[in-house]
C-alpha atoms as a PDB file:
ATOM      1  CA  UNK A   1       0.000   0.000   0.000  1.00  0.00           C
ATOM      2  CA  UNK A   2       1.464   3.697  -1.104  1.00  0.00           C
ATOM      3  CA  UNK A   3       2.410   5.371   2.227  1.00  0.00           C
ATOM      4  CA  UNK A   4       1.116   8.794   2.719  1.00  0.00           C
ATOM      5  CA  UNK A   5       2.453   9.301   5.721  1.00  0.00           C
ATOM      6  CA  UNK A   6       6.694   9.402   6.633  1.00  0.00           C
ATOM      7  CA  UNK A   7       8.012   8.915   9.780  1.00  0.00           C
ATOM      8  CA  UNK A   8      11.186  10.653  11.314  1.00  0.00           C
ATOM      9  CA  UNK A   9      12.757  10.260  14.803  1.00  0.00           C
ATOM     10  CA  UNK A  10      15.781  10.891  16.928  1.00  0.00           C
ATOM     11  CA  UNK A  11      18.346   8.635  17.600  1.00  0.00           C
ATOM     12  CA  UNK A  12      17.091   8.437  21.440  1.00  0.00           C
ATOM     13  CA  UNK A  13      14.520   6.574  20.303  1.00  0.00           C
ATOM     14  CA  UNK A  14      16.845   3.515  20.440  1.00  0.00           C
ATOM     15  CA  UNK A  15      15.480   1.302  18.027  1.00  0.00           C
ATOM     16  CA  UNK A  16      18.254  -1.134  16.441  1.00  0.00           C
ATOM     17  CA  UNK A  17      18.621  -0.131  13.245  1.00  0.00           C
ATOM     18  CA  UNK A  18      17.438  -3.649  11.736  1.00  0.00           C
ATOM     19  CA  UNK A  19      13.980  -2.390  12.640  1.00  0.00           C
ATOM     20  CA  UNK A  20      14.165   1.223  11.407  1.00  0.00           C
ATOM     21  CA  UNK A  21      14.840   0.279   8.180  1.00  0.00           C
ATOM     22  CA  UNK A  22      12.275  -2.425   7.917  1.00  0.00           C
ATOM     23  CA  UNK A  23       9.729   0.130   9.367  1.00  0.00           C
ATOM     24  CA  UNK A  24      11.135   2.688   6.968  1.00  0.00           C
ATOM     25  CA  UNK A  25      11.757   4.861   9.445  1.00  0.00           C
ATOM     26  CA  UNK A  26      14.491   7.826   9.655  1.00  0.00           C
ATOM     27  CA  UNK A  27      16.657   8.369  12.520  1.00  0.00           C
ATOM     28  CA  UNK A  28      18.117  11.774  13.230  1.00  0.00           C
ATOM     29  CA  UNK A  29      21.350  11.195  15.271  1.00  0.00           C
ATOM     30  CA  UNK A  30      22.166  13.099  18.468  1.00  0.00           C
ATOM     31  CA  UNK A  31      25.553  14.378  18.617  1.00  0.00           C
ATOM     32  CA  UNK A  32      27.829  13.473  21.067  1.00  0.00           C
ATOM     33  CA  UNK A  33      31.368  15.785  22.837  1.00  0.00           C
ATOM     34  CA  UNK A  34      34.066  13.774  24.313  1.00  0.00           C
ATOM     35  CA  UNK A  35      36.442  16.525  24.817  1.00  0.00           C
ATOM     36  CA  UNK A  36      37.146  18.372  21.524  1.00  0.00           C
ATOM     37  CA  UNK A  37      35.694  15.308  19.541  1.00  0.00           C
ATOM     38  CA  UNK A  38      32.115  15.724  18.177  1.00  0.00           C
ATOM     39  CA  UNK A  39      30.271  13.200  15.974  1.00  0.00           C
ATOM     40  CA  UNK A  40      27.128  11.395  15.422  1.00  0.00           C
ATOM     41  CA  UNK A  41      26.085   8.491  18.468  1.00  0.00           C
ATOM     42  CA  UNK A  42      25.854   6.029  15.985  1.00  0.00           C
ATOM     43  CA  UNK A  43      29.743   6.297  15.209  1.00  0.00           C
ATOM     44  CA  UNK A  44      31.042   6.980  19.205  1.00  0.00           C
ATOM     45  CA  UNK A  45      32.354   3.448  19.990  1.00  0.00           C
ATOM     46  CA  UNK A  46      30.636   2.715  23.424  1.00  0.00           C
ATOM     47  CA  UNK A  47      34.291   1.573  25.147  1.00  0.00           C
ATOM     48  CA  UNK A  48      35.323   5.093  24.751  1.00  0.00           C
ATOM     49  CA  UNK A  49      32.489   6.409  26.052  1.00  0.00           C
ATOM     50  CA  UNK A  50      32.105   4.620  28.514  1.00  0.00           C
ATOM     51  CA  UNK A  51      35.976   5.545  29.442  1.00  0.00           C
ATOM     52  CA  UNK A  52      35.990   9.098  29.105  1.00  0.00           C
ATOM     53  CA  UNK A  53      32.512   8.907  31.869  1.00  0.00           C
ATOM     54  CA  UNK A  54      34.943   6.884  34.207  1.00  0.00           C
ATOM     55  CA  UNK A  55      37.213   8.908  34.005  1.00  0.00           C
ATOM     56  CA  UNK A  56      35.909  11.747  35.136  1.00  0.00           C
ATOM     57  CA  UNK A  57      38.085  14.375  33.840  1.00  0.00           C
ATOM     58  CA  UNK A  58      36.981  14.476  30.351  1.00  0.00           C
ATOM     59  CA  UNK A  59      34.225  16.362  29.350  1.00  0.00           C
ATOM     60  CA  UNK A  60      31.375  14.698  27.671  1.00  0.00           C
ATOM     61  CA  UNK A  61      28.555  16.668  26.545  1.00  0.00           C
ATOM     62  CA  UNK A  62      25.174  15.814  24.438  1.00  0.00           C
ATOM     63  CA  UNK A  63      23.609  18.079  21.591  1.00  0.00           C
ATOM     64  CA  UNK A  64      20.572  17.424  19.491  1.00  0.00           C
ATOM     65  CA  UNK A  65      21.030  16.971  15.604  1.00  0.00           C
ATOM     66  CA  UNK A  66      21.896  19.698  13.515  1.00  0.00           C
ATOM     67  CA  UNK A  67      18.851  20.993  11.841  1.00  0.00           C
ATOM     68  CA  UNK A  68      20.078  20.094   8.593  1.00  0.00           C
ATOM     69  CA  UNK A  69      19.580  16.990   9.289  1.00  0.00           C
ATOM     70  CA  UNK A  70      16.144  17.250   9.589  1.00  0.00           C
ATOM     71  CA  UNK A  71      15.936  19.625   6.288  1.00  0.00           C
ATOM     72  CA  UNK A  72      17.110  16.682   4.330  1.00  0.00           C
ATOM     73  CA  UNK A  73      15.308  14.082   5.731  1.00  0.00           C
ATOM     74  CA  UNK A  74      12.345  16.055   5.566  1.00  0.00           C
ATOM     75  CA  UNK A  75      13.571  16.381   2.061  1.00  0.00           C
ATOM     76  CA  UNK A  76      14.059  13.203   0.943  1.00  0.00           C
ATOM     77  CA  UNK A  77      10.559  12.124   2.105  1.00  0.00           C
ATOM     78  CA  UNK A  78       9.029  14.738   0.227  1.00  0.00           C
ATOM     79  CA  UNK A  79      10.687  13.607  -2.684  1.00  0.00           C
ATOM     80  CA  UNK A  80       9.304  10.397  -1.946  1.00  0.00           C
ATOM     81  CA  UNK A  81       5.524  11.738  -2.822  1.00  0.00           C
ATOM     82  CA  UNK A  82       4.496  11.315   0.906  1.00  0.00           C
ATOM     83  CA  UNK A  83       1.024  14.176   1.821  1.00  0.00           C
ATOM     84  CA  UNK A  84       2.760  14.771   5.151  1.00  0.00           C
ATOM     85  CA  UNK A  85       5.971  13.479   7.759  1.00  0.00           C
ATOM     86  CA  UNK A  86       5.854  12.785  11.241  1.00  0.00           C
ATOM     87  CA  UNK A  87       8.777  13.341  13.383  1.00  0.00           C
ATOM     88  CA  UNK A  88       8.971  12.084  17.019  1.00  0.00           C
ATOM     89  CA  UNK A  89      11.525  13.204  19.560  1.00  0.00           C
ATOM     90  CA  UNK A  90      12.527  13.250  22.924  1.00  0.00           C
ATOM     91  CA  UNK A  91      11.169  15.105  25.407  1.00  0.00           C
ATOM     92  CA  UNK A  92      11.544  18.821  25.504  1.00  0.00           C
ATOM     93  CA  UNK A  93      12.633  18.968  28.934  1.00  0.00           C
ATOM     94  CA  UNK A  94      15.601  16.209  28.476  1.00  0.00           C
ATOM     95  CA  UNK A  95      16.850  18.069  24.954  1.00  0.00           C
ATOM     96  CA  UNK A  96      16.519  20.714  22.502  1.00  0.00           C
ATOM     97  CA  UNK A  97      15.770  18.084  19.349  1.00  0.00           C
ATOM     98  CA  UNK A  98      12.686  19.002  19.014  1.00  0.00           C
ATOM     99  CA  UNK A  99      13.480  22.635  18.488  1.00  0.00           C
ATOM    100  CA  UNK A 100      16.096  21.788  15.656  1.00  0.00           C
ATOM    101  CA  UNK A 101      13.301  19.657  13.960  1.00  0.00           C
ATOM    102  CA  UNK A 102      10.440  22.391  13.953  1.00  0.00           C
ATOM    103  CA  UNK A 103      13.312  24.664  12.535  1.00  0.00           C
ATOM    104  CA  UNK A 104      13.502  22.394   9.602  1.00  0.00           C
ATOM    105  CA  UNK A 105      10.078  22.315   9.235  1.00  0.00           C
ATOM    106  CA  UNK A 106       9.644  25.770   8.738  1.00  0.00           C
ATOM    107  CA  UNK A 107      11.599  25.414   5.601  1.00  0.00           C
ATOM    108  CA  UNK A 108       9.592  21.803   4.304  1.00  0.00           C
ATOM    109  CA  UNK A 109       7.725  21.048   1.086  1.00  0.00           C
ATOM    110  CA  UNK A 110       4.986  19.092   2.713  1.00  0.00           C
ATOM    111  CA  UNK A 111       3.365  19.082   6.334  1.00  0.00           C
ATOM    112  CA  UNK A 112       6.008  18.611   9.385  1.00  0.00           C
ATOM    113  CA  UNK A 113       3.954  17.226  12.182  1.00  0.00           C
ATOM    114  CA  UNK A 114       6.342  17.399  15.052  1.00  0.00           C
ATOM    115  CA  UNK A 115       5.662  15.724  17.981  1.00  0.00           C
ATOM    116  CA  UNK A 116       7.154  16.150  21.902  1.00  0.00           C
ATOM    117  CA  UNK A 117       6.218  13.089  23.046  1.00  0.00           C
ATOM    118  CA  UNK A 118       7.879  13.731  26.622  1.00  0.00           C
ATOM    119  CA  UNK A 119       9.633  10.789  26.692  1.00  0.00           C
ATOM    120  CA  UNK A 120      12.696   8.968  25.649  1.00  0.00           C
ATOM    121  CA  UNK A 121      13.923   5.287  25.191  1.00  0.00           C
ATOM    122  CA  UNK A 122      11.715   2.441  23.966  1.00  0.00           C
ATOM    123  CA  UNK A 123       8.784   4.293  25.182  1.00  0.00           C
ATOM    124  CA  UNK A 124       9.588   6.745  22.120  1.00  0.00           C
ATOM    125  CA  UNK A 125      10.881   3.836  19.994  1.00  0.00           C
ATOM    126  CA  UNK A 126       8.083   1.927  20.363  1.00  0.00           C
ATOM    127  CA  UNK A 127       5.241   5.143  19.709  1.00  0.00           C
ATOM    128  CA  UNK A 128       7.491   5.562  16.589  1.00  0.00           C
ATOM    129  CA  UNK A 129       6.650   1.419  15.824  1.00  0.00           C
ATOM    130  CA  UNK A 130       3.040   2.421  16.444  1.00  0.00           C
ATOM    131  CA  UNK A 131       3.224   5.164  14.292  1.00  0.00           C
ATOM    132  CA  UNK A 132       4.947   3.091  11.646  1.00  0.00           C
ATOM    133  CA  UNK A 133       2.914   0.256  11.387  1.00  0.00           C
ATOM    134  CA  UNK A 134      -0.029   2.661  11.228  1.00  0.00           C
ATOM    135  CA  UNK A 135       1.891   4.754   8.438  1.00  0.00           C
ATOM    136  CA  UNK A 136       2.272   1.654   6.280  1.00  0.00           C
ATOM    137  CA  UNK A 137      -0.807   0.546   6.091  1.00  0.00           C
ATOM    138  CA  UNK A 138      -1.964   3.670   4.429  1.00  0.00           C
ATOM    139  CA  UNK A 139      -3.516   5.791   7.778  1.00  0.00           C
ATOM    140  CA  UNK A 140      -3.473   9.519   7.204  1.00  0.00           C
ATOM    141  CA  UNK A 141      -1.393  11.889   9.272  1.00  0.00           C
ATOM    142  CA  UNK A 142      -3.880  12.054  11.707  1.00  0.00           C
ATOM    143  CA  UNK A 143      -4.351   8.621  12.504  1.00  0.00           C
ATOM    144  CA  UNK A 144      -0.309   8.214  12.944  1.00  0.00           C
ATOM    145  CA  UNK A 145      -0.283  10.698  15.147  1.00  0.00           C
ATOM    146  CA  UNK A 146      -2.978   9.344  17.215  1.00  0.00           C
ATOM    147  CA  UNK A 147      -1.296   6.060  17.576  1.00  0.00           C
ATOM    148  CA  UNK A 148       1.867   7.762  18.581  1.00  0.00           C
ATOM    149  CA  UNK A 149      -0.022   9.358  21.480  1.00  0.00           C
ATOM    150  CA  UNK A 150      -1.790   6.846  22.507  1.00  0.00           C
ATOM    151  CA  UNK A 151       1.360   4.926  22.811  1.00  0.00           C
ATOM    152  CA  UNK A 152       3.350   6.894  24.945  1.00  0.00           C
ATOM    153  CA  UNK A 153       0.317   8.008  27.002  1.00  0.00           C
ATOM    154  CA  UNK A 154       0.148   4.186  28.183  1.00  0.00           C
ATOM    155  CA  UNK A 155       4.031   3.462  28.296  1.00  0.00           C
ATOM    156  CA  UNK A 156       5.591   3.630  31.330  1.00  0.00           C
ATOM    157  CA  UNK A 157       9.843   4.260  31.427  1.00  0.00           C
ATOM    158  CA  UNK A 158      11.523   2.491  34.150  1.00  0.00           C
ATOM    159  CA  UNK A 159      14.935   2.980  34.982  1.00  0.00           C
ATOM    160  CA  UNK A 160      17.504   1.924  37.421  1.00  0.00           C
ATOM    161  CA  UNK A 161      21.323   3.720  37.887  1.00  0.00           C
ATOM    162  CA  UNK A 162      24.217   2.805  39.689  1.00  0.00           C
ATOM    163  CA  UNK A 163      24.744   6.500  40.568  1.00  0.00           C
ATOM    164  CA  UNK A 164      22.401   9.622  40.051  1.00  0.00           C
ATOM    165  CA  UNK A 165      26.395  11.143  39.479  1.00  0.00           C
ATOM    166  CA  UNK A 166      26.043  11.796  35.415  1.00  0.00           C
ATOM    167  CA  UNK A 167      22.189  12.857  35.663  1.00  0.00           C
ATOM    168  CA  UNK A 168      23.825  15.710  38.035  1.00  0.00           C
ATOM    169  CA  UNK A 169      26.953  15.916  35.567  1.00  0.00           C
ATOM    170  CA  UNK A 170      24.540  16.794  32.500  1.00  0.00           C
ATOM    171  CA  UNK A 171      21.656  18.376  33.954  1.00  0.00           C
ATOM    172  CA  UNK A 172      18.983  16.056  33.482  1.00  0.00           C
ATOM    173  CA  UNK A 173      17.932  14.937  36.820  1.00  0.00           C
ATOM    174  CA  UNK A 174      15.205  17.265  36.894  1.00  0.00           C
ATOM    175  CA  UNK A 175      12.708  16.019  40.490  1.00  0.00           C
ATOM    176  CA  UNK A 176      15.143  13.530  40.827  1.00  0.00           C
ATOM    177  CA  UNK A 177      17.380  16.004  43.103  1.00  0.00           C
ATOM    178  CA  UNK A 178      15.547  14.766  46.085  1.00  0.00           C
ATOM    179  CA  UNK A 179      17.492  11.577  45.949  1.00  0.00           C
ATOM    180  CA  UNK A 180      21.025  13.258  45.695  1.00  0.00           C
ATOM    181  CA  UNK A 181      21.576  12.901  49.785  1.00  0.00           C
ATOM    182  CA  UNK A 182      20.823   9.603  49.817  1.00  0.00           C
ATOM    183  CA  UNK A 183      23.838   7.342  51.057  1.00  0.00           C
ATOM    184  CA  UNK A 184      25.932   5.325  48.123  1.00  0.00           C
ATOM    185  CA  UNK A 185      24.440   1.993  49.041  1.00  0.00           C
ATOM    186  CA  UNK A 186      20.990   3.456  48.423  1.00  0.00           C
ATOM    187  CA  UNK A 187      20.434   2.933  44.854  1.00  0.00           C
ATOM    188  CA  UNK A 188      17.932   4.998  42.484  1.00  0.00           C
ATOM    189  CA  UNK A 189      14.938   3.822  40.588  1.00  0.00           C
ATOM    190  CA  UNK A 190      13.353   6.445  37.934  1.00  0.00           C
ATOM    191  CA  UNK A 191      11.212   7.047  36.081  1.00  0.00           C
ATOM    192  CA  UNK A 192       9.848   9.722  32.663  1.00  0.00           C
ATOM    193  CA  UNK A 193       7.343  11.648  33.991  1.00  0.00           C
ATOM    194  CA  UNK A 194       5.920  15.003  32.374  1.00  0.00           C
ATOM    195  CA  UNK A 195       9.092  15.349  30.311  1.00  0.00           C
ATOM    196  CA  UNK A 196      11.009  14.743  33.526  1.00  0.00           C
ATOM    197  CA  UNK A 197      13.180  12.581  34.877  1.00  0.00           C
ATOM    198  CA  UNK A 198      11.854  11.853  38.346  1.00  0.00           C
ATOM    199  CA  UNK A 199      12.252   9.681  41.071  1.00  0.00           C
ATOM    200  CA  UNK A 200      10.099   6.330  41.502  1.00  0.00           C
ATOM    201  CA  UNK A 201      11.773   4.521  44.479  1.00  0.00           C
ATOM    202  CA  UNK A 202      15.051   4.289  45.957  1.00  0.00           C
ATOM    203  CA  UNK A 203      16.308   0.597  47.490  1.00  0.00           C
ATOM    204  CA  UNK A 204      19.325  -0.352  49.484  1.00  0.00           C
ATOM    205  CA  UNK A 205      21.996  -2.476  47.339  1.00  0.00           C
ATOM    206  CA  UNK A 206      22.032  -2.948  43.039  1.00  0.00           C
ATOM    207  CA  UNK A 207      20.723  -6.505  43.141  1.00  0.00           C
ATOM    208  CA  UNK A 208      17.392  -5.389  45.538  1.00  0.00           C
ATOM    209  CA  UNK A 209      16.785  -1.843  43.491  1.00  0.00           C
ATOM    210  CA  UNK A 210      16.804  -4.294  39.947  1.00  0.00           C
ATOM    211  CA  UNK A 211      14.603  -6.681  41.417  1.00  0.00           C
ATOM    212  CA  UNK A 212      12.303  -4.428  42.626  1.00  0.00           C
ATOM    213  CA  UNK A 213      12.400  -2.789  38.861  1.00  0.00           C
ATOM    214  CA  UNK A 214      11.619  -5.733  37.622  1.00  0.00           C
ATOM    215  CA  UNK A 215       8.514  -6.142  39.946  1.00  0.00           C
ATOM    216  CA  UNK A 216       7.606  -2.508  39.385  1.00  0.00           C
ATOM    217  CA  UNK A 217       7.793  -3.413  35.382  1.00  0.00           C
ATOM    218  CA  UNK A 218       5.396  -6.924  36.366  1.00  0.00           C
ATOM    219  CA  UNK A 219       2.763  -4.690  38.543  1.00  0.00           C
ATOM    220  CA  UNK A 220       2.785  -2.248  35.551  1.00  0.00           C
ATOM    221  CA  UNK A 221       2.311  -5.199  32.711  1.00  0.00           C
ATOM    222  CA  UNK A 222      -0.116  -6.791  34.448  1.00  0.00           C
ATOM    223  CA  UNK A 223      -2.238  -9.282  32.319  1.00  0.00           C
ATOM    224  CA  UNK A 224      -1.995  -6.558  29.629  1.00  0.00           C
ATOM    225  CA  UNK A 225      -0.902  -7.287  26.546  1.00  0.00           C
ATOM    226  CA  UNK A 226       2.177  -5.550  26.708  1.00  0.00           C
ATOM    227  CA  UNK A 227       5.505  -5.080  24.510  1.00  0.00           C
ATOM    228  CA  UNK A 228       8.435  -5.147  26.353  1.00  0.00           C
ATOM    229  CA  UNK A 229      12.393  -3.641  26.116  1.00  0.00           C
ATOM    230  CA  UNK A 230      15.153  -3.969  28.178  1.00  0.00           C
ATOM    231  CA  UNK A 231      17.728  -1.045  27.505  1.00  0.00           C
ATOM    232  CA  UNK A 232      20.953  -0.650  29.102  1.00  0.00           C
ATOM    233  CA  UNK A 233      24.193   1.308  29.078  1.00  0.00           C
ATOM    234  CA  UNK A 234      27.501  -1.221  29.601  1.00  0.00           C
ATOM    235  CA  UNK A 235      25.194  -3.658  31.563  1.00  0.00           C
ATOM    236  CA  UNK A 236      24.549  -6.366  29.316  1.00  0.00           C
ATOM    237  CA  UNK A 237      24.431  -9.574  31.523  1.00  0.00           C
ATOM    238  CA  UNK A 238      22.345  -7.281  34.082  1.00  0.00           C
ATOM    239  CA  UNK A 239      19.814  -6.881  31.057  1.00  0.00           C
ATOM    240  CA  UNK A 240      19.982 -10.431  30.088  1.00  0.00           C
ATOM    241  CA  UNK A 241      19.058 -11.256  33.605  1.00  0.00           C
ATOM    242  CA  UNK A 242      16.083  -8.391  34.002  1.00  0.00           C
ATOM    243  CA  UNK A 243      14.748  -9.990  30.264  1.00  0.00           C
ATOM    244  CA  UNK A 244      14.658 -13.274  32.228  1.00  0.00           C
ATOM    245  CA  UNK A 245      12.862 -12.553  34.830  1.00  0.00           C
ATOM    246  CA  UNK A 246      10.290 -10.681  33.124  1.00  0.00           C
ATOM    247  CA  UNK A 247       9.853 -13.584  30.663  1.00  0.00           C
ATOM    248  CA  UNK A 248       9.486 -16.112  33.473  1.00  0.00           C
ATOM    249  CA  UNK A 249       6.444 -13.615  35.367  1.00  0.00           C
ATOM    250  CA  UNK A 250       4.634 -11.648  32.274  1.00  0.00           C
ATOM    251  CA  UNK A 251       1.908 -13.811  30.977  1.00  0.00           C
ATOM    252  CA  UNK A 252       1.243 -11.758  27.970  1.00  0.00           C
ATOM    253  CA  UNK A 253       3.923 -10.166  25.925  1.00  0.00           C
ATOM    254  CA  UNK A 254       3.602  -9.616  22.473  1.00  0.00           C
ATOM    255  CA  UNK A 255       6.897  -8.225  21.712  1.00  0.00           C
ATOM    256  CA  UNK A 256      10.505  -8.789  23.774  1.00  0.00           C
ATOM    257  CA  UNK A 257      13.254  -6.701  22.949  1.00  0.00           C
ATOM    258  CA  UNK A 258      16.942  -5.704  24.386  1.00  0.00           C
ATOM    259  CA  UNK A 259      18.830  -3.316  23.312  1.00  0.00           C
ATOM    260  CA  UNK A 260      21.943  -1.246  24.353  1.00  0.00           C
ATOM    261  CA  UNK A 261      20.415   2.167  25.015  1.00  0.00           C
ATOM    262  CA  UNK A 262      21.138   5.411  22.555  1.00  0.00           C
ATOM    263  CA  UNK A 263      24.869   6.416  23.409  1.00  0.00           C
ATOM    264  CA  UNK A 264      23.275   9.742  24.130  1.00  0.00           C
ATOM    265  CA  UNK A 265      21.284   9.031  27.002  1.00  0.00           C
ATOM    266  CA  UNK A 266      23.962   6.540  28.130  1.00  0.00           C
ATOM    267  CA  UNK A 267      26.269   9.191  28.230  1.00  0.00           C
ATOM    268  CA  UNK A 268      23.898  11.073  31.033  1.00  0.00           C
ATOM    269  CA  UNK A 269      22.946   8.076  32.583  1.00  0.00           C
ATOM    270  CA  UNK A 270      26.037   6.481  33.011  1.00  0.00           C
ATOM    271  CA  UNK A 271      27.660   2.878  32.784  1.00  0.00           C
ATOM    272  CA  UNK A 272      25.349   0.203  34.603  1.00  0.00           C
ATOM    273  CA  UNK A 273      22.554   1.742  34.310  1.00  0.00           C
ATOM    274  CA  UNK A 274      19.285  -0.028  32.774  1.00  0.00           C
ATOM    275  CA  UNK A 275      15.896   0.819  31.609  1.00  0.00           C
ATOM    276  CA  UNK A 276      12.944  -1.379  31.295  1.00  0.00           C
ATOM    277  CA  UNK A 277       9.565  -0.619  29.396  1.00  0.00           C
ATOM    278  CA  UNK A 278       6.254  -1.231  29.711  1.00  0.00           C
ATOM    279  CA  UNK A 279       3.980  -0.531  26.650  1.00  0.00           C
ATOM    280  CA  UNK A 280       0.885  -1.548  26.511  1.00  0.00           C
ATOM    281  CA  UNK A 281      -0.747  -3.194  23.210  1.00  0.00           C
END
């Protein structure tokens, strides 16, 4: 069926790249600063990210895409034939992407619906798979903007760090402060709330704060149909573990999927850390 409808995201969105392309989907990348270095998060090797936020003395630093990135993707769909694009970003209050995409729209040849959807993660990736799926099956702009909403309105974003340290670092901890006098064996559960990150729960030791994530994830699931991703940031036997246990206790998931989170938000929420979410069907 002709699609009348393009999508465009942000790299946040941290879909693997198998699926965008299968979904036909374009991914605007997030730059990334490790000292005087700048490129796009898909081409920072994660070792040397990871390094330079151990080390402590490097400065590492986040910016949203340039907005000629969006111009051109918004120009290539166009040329495409497409009536109108969607573009779906991360939340306003984590990142200025949204700002460089509505500057690129001023400039397109068709209809730039651009969307905050106050969120980040799989709960973004997987309103941009609603969207998608809706998109290429022929729905009109309306109808895959609806299902984007709707999506994220009914996701939750769960997310577990070893230290609130590079929240503080980048200025993203938004209500989370309230947890920054909490002692070091006190570990932080969070969670995307209004465009916020803000603080869910906050459990003594790493192995009790990801098992209670992972029961937080199973009372949020319920016997919802749900889809399911486990994202983390250096932490992949932890995730294999979390995507185990939620396997064994959710009785109806449509969709598993683990993923190493976007570079980007690793870089601001540090090595260890691990997201899990919930998005109802």
């Amino acid at each position: 069926m002709f699609r009348r409808v393009a999508i465009v995201t942000d790299s946040t969105a941290c879909l693997p790249p198998q699926l965008t392309e299968k979904l036909g989907v374009t991914v605007a990348q997030i730059q990334i600063r490790i000292g005087d270095w700048v490129d796009d998060e898909a081409r920072v090797p994660v070792p040397k990210l990871v390094d330079a936020l151990r080390d402590g003395h490097v400065d590492v630093a986040t910016a949203p895409p340039d907005p000629g990135a969006f111009f051109w993707a918004y120009a290539d769909a166009a040329a495409s034939g497409v009536d109108a694009i969607v573009s779906l970003h991360v939340s306003t209050g984590l990142s200025r992407t949204v700002e460089a995409a509505r500057q690129a729209a001023a400039q397109s040849q068709v209809p730039v619906h651009v969307v905050d959807t106050q969120t980040c993660g799989m709960s973004l990736g997987y309103a941009v798979v609603a969207a998608a799926t809706v998109a290429a099956a022929g729905g009109d702009v309306n109808r895959v903007v609806s299902a984007a909403r709707h999506s994220v309105s009914r996701s939750s974003e769960l997310i577990y760090v070893d230290t609130l340290e590079y929240l503080q670092r980048g200025g993203r901890i938004g209500r989370a402060t309230a947890l920054l006098g909490s002692a070091l064996s006190m570990k932080p559960l969070l969670t995307v709330a209004d465009g916020q990150i803000t603080p869910l729960d906050k459990v003594l030791g790493a192995e009790r704060a990801v098992r209670k994530l992972v029961d937080i994830a199973v009372k949020r699931a319920g016997r919802e149909a749900v889809d399911i991703a486990v994202e983390h940031f250096d932490a992949a036997e932890r995730a294999r573990s979390v995507l185990d246990q939620l396997r064994a206790k959710l009785p109806n998931v449509r969709r598993f999927l683990v993923t190493e989170v976007s570079s980007a938000i690793g870089a601001h929420v540090g090595p260890g850390a691990l997201g899990v979410t919930v998005s109802p069907v």
